[in-house]
C-alpha atoms as a PDB file:
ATOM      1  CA  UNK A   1      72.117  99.381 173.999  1.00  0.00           C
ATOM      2  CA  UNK A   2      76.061 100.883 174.092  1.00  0.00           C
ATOM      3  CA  UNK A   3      76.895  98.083 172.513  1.00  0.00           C
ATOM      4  CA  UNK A   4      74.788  98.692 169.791  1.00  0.00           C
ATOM      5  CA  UNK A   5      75.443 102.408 169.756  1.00  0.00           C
ATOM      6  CA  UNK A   6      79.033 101.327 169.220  1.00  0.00           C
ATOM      7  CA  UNK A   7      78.562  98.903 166.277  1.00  0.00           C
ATOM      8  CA  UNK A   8      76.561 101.391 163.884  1.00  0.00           C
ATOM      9  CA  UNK A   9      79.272 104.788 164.733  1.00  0.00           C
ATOM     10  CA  UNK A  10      81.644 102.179 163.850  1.00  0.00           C
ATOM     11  CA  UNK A  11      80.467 101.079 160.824  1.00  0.00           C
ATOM     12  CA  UNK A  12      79.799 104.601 159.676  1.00  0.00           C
ATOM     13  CA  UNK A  13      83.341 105.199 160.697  1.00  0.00           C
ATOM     14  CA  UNK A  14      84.637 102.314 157.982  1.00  0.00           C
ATOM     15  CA  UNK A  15      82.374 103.370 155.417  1.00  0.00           C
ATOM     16  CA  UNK A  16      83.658 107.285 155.926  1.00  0.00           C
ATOM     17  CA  UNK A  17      86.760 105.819 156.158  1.00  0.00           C
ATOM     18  CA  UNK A  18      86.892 103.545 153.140  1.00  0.00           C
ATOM     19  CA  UNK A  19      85.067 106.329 150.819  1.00  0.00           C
ATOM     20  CA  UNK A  20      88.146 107.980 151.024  1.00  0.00           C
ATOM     21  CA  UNK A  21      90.737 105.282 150.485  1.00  0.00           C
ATOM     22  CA  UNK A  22      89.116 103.510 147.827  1.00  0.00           C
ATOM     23  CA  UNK A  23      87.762 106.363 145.304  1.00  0.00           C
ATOM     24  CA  UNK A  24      87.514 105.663 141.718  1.00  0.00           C
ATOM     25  CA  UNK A  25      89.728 107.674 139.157  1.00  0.00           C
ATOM     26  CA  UNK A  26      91.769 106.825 135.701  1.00  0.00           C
ATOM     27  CA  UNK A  27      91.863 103.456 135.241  1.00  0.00           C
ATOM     28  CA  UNK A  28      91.011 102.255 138.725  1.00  0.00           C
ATOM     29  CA  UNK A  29      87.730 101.319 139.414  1.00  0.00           C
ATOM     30  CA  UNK A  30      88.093 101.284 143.179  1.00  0.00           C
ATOM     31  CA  UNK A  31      85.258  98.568 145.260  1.00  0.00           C
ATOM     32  CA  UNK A  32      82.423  97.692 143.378  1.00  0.00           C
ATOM     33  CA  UNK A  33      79.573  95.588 143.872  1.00  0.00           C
ATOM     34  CA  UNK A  34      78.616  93.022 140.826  1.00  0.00           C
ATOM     35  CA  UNK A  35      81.342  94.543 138.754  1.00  0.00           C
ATOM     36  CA  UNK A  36      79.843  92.071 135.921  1.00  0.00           C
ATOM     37  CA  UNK A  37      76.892  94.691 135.846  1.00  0.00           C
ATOM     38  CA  UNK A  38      79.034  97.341 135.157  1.00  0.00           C
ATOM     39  CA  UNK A  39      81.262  96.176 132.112  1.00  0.00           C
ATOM     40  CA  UNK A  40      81.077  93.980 129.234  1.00  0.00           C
ATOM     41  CA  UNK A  41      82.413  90.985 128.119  1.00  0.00           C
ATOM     42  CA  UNK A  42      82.868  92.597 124.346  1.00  0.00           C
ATOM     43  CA  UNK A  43      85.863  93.900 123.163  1.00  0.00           C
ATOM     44  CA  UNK A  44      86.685  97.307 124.122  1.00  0.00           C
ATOM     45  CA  UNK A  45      88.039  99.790 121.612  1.00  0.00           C
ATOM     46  CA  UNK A  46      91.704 100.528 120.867  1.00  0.00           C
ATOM     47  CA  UNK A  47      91.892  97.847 124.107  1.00  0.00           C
ATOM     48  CA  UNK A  48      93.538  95.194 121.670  1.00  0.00           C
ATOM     49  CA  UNK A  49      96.916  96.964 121.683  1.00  0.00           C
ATOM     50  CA  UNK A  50      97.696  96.126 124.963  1.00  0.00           C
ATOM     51  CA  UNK A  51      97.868  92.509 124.078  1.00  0.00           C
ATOM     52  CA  UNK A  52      98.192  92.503 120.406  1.00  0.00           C
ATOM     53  CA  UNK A  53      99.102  88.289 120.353  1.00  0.00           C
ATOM     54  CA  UNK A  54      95.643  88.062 120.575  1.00  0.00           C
ATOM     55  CA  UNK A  55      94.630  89.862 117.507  1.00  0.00           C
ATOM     56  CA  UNK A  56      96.953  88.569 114.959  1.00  0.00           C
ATOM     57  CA  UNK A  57      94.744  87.320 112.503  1.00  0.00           C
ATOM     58  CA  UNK A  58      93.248  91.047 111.274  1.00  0.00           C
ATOM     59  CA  UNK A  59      95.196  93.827 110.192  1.00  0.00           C
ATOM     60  CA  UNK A  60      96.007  96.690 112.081  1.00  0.00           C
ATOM     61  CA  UNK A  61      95.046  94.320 115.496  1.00  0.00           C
ATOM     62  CA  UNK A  62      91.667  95.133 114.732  1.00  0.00           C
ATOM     63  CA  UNK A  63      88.987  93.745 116.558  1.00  0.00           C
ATOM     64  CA  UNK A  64      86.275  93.198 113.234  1.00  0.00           C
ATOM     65  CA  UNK A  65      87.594  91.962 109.983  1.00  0.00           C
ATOM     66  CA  UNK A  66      87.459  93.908 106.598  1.00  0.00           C
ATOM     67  CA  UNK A  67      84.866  93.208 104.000  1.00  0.00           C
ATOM     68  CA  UNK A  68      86.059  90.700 101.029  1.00  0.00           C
ATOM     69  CA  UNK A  69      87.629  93.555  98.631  1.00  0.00           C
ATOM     70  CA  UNK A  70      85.248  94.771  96.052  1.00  0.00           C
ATOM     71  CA  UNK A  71      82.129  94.350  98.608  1.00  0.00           C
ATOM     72  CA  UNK A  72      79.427  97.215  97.803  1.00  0.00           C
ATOM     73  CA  UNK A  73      77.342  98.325 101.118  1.00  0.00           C
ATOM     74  CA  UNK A  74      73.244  97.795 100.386  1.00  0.00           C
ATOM     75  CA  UNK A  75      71.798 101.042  98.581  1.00  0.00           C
ATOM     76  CA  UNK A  76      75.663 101.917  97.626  1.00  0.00           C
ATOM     77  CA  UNK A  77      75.544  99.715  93.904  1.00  0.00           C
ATOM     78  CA  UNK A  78      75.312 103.390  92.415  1.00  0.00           C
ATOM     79  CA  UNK A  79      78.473 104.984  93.750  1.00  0.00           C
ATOM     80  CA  UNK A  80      80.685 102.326  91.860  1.00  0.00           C
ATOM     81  CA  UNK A  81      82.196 104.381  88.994  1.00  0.00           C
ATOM     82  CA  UNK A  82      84.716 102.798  86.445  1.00  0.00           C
ATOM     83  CA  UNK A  83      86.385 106.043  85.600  1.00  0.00           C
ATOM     84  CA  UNK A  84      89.788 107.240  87.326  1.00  0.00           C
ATOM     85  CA  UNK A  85      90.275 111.111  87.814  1.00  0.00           C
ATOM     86  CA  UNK A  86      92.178 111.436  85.074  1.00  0.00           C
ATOM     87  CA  UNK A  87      91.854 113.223  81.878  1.00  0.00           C
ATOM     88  CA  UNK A  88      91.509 109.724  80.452  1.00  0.00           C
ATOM     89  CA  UNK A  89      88.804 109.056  82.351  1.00  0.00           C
ATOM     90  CA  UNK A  90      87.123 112.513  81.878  1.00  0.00           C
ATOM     91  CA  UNK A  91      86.678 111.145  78.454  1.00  0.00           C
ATOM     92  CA  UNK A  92      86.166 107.879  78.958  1.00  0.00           C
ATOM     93  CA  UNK A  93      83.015 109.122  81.063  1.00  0.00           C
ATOM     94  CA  UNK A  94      81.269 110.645  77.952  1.00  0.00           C
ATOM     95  CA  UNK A  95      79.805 106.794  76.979  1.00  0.00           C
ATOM     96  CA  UNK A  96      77.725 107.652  80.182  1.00  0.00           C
ATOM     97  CA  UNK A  97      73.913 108.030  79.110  1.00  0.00           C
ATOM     98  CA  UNK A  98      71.063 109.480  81.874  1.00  0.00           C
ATOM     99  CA  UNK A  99      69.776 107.173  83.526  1.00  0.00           C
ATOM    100  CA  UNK A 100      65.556 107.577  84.020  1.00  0.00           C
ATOM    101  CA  UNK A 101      64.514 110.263  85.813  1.00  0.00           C
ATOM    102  CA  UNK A 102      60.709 111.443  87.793  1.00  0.00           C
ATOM    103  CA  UNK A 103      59.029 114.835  87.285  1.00  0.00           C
ATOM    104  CA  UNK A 104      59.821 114.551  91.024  1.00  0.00           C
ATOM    105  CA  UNK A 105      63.503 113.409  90.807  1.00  0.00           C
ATOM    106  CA  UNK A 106      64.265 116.703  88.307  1.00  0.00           C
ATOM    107  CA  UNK A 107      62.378 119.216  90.274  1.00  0.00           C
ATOM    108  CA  UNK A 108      64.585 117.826  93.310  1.00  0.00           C
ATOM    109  CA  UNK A 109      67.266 118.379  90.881  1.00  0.00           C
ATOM    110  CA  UNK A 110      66.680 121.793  90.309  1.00  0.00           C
ATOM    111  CA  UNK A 111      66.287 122.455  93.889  1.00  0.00           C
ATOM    112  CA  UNK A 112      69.781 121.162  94.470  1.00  0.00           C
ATOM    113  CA  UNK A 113      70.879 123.212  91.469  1.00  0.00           C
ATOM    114  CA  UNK A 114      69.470 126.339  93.928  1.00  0.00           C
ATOM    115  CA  UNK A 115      71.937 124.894  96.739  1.00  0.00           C
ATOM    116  CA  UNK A 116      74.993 123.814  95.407  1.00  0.00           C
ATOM    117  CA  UNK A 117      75.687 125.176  92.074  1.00  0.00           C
ATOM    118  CA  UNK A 118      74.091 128.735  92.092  1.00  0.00           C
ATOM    119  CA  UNK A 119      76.237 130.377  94.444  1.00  0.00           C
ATOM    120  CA  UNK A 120      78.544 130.148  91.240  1.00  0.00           C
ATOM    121  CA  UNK A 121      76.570 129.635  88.154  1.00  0.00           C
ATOM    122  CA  UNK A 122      73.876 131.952  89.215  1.00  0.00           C
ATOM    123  CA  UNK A 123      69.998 130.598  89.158  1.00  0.00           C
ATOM    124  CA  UNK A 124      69.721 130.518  85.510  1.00  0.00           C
ATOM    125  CA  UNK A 125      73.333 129.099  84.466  1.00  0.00           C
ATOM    126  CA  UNK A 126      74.652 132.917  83.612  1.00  0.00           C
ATOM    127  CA  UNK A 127      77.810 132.332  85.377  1.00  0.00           C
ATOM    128  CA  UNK A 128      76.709 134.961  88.040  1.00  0.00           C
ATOM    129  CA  UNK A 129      76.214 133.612  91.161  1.00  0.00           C
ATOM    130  CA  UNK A 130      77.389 135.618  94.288  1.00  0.00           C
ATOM    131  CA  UNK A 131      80.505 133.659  94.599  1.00  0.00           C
ATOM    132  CA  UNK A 132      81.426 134.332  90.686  1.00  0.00           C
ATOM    133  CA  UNK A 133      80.459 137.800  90.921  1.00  0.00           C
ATOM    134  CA  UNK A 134      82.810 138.848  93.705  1.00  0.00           C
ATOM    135  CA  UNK A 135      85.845 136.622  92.258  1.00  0.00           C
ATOM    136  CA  UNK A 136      85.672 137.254  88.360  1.00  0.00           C
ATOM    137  CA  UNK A 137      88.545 134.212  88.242  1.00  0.00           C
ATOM    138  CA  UNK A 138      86.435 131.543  89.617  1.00  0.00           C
ATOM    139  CA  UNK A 139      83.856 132.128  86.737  1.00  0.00           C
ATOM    140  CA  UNK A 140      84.588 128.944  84.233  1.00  0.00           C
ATOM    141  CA  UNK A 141      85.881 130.130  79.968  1.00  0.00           C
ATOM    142  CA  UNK A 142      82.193 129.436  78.679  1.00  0.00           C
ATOM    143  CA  UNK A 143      80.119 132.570  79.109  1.00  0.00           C
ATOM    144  CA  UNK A 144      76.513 130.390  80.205  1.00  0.00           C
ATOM    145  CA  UNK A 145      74.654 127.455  80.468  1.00  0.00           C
ATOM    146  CA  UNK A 146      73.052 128.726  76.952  1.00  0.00           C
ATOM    147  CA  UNK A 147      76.699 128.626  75.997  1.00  0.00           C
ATOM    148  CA  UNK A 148      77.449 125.948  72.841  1.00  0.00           C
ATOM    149  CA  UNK A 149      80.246 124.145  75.158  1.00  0.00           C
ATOM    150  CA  UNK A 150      77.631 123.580  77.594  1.00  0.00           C
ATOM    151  CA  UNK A 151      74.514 122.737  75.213  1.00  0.00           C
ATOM    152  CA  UNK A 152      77.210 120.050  73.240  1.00  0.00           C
ATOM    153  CA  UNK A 153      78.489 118.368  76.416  1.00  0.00           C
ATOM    154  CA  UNK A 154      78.063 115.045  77.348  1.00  0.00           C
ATOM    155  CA  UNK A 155      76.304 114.168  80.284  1.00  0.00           C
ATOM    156  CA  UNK A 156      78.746 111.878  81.296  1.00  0.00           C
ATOM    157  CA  UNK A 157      81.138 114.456  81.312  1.00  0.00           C
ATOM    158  CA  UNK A 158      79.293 116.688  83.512  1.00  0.00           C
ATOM    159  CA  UNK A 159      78.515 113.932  85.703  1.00  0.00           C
ATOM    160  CA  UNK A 160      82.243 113.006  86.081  1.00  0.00           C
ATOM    161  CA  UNK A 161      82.686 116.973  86.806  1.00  0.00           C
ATOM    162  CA  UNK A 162      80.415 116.957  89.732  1.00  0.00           C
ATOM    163  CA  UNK A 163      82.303 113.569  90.650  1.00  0.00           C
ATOM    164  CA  UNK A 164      85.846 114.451  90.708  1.00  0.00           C
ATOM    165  CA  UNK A 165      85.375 118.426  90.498  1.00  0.00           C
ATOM    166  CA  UNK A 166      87.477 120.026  87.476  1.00  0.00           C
ATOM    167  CA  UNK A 167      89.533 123.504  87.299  1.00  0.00           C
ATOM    168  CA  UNK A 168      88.336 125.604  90.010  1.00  0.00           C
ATOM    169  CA  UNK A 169      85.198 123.828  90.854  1.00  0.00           C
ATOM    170  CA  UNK A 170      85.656 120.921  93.589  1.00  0.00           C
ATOM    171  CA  UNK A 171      84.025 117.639  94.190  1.00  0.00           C
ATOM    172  CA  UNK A 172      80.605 117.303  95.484  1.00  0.00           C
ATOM    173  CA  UNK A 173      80.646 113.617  95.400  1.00  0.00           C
ATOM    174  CA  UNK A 174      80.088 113.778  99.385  1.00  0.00           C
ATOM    175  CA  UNK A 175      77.326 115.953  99.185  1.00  0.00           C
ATOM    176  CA  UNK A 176      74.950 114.583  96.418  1.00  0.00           C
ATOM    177  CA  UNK A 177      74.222 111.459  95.831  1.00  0.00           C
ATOM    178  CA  UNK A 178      74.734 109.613  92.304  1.00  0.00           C
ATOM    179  CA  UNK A 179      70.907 109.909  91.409  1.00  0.00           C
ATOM    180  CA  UNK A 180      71.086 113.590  92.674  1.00  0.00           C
ATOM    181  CA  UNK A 181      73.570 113.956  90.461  1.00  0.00           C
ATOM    182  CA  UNK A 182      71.621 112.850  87.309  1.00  0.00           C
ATOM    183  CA  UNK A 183      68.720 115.066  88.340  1.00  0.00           C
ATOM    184  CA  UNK A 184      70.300 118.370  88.531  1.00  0.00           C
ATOM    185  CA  UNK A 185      72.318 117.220  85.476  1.00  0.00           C
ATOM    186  CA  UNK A 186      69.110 116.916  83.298  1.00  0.00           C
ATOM    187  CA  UNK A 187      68.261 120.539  85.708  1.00  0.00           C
ATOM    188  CA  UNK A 188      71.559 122.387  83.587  1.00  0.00           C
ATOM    189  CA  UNK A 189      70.355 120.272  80.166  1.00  0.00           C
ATOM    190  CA  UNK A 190      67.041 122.166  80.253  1.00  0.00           C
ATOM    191  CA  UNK A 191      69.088 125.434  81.342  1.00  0.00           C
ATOM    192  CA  UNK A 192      71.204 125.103  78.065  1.00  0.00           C
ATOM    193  CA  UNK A 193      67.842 125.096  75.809  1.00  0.00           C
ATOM    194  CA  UNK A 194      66.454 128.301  77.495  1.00  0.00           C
ATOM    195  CA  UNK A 195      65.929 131.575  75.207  1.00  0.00           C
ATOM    196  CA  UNK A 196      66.495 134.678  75.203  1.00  0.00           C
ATOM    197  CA  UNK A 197      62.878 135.343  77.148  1.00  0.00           C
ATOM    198  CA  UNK A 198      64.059 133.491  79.838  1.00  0.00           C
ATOM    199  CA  UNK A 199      61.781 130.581  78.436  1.00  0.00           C
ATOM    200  CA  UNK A 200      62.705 126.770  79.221  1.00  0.00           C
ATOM    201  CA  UNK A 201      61.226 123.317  78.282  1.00  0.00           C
ATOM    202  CA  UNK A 202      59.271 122.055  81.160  1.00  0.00           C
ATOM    203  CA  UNK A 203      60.567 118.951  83.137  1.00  0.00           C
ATOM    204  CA  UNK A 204      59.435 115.636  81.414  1.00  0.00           C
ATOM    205  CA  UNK A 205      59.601 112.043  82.600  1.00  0.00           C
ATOM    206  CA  UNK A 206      62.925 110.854  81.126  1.00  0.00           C
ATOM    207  CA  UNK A 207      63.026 107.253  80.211  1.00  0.00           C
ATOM    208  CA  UNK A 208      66.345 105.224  80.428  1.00  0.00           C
ATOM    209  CA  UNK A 209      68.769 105.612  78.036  1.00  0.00           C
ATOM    210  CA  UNK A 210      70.179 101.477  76.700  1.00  0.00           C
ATOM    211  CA  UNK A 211      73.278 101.051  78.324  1.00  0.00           C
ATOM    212  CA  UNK A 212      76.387 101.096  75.877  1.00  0.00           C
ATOM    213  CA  UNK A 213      80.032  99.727  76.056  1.00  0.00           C
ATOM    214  CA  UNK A 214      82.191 102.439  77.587  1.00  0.00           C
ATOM    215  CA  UNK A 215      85.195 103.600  76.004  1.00  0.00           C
ATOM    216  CA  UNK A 216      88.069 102.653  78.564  1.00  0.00           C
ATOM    217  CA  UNK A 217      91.367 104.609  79.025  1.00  0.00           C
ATOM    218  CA  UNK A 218      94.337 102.761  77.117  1.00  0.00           C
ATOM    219  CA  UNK A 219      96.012 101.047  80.364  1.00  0.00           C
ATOM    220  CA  UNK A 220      92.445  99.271  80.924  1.00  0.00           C
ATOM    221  CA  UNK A 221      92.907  95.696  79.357  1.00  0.00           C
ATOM    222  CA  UNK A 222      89.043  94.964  79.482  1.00  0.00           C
ATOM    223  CA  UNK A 223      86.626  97.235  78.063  1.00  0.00           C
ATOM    224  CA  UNK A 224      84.322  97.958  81.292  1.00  0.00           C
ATOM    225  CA  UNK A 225      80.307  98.267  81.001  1.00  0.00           C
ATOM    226  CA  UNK A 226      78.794 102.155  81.185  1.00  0.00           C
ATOM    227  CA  UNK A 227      77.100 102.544  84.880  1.00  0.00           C
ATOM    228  CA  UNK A 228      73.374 102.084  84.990  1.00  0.00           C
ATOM    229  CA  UNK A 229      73.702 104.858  86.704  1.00  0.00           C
ATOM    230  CA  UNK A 230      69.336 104.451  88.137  1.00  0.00           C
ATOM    231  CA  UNK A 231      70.562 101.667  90.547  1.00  0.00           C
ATOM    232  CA  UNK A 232      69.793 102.747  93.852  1.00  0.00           C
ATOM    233  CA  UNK A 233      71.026 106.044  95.724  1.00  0.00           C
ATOM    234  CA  UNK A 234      72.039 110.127  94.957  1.00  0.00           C
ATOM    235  CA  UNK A 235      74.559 112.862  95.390  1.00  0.00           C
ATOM    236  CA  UNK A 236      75.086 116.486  94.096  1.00  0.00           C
ATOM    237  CA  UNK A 237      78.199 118.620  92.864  1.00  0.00           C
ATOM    238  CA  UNK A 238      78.640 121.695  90.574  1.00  0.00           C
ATOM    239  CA  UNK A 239      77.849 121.483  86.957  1.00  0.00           C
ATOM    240  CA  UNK A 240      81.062 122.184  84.606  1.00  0.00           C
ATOM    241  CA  UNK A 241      83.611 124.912  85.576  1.00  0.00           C
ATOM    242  CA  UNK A 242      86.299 125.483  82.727  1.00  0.00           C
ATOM    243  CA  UNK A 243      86.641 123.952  79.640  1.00  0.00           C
ATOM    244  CA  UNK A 244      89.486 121.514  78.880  1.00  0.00           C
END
């Protein structure tokens, strides 16, 4: 029965004993049963520096290889855009036409119009928005959205605008989507047409304008196709700040 008595205070003892000498902490794992249960056979990250003769074949010693160059993610074919952000390619972008457009695609439109571009513009395109209002110099040359500059713009231009930003107004490329775009584009459109009433023409269903050949800045040695720009996602920006 001592015996026995002996054996388990023992034990306890070791285990006590060996708690203490073999904790876990940093990069040692200390005793551990079935480690395979614990950690994976996959590559761990940034791990491939410490032996970087392994991963010579990708760049960088990365552990995944890059997509073939000009590879477009699925539901992405819409944020390809030929035009550089250049004043060249602000008016190379005019050859852009609207692409088709819902009821419910334009009244999302003007509900992103409410988000992103009033603060600014103001609800109605007067240029009045909170932001505009408390710093006169961020309010663009063209006194509306009723304004001739704006009612004569391209859409393409606008849409390269909201792209790239222009003047004082910023990108919003990573905030609205490419169809987005379009809809609150066709949003300031029916803005330009309203009256002095405060009278606009309601949303209609906007069929797809034909695609044309876009005119290319001069250092482009192949004329390159307008965007279809209905493919297959959305994203919003301003409208147009200042003229150029």
């Amino acid at each position: 029965m001592k015996q026995n008595i002996f054996i388990i205070i023992g034990a306890a003892l070791v285990t006590s004993l060996s708690s203490c000498w073999m904790k876990s902490g940093g990069n040692d794992t200390g005793y551990e049963y079935a480690p395979d249960m614990y950690y994976s056979k996959g590559y761990e990250p940034m791990s491939q520096f410490s032996d970087s003769s392994k991963y010579r074949y990708n760049p960088y010693f990365m552990t995944m290889r890059e997509p073939v160059k000009g590879s477009v993610a699925i539901g992405q074919l819409d944020y390809q855009y030929p035009f550089d952000n250049t004043a060249e390619g602000y008016e190379a972008s005019a050859s852009l036409q609207m692409p088709g457009l819902t009821l419910n695609e334009q009244i999302e439109g003007e509900r992103l119009f409410g988000i992103y571009c009033a603060v600014c513009h103001g609800e109605k395109g007067g240029n009045d928005g909170t932001v505009a209002s408390k710093q006169a110099s961020m309010k663009p040359s063209w006194a509306n959205y009723q304004d001739k500059y704006v009612k004569e713009l391209p859409v393409g231009k606008i849409y390269h605008t909201i792209t790239y930003g222009k003047n004082n107004m910023g990108s919003y490329a990573s905030a609205v989507t490419p169809k987005d775009r379009w809809a609150i584009i066709a949003y300031v459109k029916r803005l330009s047409m309203m009256d002095s009433l405060g009278n606009m023409p309601k949303a209609v269903y906007i069929e797809s304008a034909p695609v044309a050949a876009a005119v290319v800045p001069d250092t482009a040695k192949n004329p390159v196709p307008a965007i279809p720009a209905n493919s297959s996602s959305s994203t919003s920006n301003h409208s147009n700040h200042n003229k150029h």
